[in-house]
Protein backbone atom coordinates (compact mmCIF):
# COMPACT_ATOMS: atom_id res chain seq x y z
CA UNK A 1 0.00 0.00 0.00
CA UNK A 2 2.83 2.47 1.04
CA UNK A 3 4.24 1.67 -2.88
CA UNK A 4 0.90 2.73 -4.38
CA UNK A 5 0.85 5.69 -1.84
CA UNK A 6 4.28 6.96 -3.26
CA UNK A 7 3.76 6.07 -6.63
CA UNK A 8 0.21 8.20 -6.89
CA UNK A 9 2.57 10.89 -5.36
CA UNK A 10 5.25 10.69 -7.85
CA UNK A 11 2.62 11.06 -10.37
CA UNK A 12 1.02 13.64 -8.84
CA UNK A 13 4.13 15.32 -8.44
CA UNK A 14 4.48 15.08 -12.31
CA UNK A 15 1.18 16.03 -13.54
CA UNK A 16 1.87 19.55 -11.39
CA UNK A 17 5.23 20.14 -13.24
CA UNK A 18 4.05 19.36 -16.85
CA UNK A 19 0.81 21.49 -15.81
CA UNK A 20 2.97 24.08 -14.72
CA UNK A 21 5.55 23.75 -17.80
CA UNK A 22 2.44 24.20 -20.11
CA UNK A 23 1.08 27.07 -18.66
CA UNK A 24 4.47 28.98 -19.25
CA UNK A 25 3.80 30.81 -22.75
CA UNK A 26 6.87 30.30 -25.10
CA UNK A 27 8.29 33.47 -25.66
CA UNK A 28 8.92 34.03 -29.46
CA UNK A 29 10.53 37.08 -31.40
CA UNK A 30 8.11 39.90 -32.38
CA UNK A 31 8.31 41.53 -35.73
CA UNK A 32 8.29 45.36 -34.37
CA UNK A 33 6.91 46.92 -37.42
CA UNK A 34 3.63 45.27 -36.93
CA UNK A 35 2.97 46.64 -33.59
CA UNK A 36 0.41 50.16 -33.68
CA UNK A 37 0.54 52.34 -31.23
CA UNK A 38 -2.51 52.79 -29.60
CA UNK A 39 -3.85 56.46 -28.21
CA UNK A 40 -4.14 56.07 -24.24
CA UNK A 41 -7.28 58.19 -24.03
CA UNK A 42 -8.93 55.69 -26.22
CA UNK A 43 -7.72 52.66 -24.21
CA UNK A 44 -8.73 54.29 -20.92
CA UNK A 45 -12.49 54.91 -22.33
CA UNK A 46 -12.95 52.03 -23.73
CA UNK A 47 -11.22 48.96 -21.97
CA UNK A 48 -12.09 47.81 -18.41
CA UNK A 49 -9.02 47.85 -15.77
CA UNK A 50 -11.18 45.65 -13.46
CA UNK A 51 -9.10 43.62 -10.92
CA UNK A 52 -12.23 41.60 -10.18
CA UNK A 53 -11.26 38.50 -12.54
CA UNK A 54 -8.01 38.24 -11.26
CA UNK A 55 -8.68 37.70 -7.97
CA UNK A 56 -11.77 35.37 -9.27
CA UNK A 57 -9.23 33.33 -10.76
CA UNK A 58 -7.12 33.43 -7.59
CA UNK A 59 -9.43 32.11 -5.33
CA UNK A 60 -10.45 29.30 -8.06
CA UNK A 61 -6.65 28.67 -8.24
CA UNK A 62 -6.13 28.52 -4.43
CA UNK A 63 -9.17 26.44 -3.64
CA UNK A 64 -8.71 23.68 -6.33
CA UNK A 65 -5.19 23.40 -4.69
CA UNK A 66 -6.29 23.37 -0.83
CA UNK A 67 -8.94 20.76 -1.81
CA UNK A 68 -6.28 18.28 -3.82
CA UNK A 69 -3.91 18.91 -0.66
CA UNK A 70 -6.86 17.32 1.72
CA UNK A 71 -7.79 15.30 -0.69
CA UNK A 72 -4.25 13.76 -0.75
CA UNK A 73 -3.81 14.05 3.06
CA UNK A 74 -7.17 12.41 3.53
CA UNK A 75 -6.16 9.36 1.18
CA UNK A 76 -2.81 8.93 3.49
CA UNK A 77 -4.89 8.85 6.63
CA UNK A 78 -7.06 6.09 5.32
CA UNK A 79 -4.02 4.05 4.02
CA UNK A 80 -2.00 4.44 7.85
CA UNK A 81 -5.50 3.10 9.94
CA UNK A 82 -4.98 -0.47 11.09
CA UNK A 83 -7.91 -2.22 11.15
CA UNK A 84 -8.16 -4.40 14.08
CA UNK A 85 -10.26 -7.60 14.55
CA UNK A 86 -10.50 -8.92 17.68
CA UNK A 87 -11.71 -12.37 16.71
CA UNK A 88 -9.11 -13.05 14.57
CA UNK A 89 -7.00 -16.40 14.91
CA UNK A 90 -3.60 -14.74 13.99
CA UNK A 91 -3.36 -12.07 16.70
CA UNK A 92 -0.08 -9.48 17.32
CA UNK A 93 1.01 -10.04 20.77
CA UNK A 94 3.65 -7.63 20.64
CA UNK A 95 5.45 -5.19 18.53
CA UNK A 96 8.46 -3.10 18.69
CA UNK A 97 10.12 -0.85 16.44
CA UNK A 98 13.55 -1.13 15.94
CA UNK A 99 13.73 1.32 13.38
CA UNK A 100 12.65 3.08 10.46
CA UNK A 101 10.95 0.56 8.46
CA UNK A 102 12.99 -2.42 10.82
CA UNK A 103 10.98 -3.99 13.87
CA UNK A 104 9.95 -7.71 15.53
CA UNK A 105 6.82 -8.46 16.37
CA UNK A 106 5.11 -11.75 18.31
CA UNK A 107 2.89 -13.30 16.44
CA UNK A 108 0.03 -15.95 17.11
CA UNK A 109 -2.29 -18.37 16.20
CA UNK A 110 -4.12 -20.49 18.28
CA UNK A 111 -1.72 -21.91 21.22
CA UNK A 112 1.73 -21.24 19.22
CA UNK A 113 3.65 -17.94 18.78
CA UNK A 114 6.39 -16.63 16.61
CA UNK A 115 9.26 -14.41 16.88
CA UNK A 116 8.86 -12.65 13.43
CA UNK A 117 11.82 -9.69 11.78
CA UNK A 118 10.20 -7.19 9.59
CA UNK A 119 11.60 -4.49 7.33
CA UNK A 120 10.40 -2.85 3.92
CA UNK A 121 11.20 -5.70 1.94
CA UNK A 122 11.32 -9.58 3.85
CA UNK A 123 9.23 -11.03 6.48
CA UNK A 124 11.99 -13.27 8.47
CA UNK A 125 10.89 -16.13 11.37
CA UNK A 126 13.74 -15.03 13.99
CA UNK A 127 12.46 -17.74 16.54
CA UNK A 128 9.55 -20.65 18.15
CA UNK A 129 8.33 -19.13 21.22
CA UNK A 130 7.06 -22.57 23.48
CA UNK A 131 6.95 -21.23 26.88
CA UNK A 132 3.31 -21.53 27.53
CA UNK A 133 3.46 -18.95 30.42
CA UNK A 134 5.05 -16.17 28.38
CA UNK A 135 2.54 -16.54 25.42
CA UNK A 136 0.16 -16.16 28.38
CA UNK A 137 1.17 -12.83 29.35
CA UNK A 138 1.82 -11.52 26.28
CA UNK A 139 -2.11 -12.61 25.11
CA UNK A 140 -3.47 -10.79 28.10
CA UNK A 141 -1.83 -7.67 27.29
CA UNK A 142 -2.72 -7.35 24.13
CA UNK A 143 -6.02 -8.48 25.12
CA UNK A 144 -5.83 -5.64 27.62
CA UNK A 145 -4.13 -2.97 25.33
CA UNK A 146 -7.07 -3.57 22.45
CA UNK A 147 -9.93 -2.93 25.18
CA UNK A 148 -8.10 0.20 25.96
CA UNK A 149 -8.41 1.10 22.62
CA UNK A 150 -5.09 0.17 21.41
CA UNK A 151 -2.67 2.37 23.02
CA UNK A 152 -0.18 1.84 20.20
CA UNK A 153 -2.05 3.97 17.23
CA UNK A 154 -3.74 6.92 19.45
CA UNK A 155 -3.49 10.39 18.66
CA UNK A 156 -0.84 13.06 19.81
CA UNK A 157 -4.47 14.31 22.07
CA UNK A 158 -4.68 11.02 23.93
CA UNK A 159 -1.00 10.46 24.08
CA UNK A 160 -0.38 13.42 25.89
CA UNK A 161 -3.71 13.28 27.91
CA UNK A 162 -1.95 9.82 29.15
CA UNK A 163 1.40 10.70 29.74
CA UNK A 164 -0.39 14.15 31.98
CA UNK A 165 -3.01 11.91 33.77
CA UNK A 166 -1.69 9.90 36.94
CA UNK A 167 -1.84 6.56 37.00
CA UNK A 168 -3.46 4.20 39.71
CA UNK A 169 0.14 3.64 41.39
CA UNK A 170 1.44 7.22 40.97
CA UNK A 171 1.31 9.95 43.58
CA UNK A 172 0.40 13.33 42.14
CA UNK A 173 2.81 16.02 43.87
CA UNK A 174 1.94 19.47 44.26
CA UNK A 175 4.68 22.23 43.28
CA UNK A 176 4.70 24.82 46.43
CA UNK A 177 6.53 28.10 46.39
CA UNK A 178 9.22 26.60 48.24
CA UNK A 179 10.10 24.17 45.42
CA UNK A 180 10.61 27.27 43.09
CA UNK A 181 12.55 29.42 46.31
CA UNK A 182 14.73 26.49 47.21
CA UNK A 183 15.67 26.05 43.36
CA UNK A 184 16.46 29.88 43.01
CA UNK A 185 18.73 29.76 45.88
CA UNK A 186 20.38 26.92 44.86
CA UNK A 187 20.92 28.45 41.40
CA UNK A 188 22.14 31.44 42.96
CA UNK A 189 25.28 29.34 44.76
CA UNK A 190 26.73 28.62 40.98
């Protein structure tokens, strides 16, 4: 999908630079003896100075090119949403990212689990995971992570909502005045 994704981009991308090539008029040599000199008081009566159509064609311009930017952005969104079905036999227990495009992820189905090494361009079985316990835990919390509505994929809203909000085990501290005085004095030692 991400291949399609750049491809329609690259296209895109193309389409905007021929557009924009063709638009440029070709500038060829004028034969001077053909041009007339026209009286200004004439011109002024009779031809229209109007910067009305101008600024039509502006805001045509400028909207056609906001609404191909969402329509673009809204077509990436789409493609990035993971679907997930909870009643599916292959499950991901865990994932982690190693890097960009390079991670390992536990995967299973039914009572057995992998060890599986992804990048961009292989899908490699790294190891047999057997201990029953371990598969276990990992179930539960990804049981547990997908009724919390999947922690993983949230947006930057929740993610900072969670990392602001105390948890169950955490104390919430209070910062008094003498926090701040106590740090100013000791700053004032340096």
């Amino acid at each position: 999908m991400n291949q399609a994704i750049r491809i329609l981009s690259v296209a895109a991308f193309c389409l905007c630079l021929a557009a924009a090539a063709g638009a440029q008029e070709t500038q060829q040599p004028v034969d001077e003896t053909s041009l007339t000199i026209v009286d200004e008081t004439a011109a002024e009566n009779g031809a229209s100075t109007s910067v009305f159509p101008y600024m039509l064609r502006m805001v045509l311009v400028l909207g056609l090119v906001v609404g191909a930017i969402y329509g673009l952005y809204a077509l990436l969104k789409r493609s990035q949403v993971v679907k997930i079905q909870p009643d599916a036999p292959l499950k991901n227990l865990a994932s982690l990212q190693l890097g960009p495009g390079k991670g390992v992820h536990v995967l299973a189905l039914g009572e057995k689990a992998w060890l599986v090494g992804v990048t961009d361009s292989a899908v490699n079985l790294v190891a047999e995971l057997n201990d029953k316990e371990l598969i276990d835990e990992l179930t539960l919390a990804a049981e547990k992570n997908a009724a919390l509505g999947g922690t993983a994929r949230t947006d930057f809203q929740g993610m900072l909502a969670r990392l602001l909000k105390p948890t169950a085990g955490q104390k919430t501290t209070a910062v008094s005045k003498d926090f701040f005085s106590k740090q100013r004095d000791r700053l004032k030692k340096f």
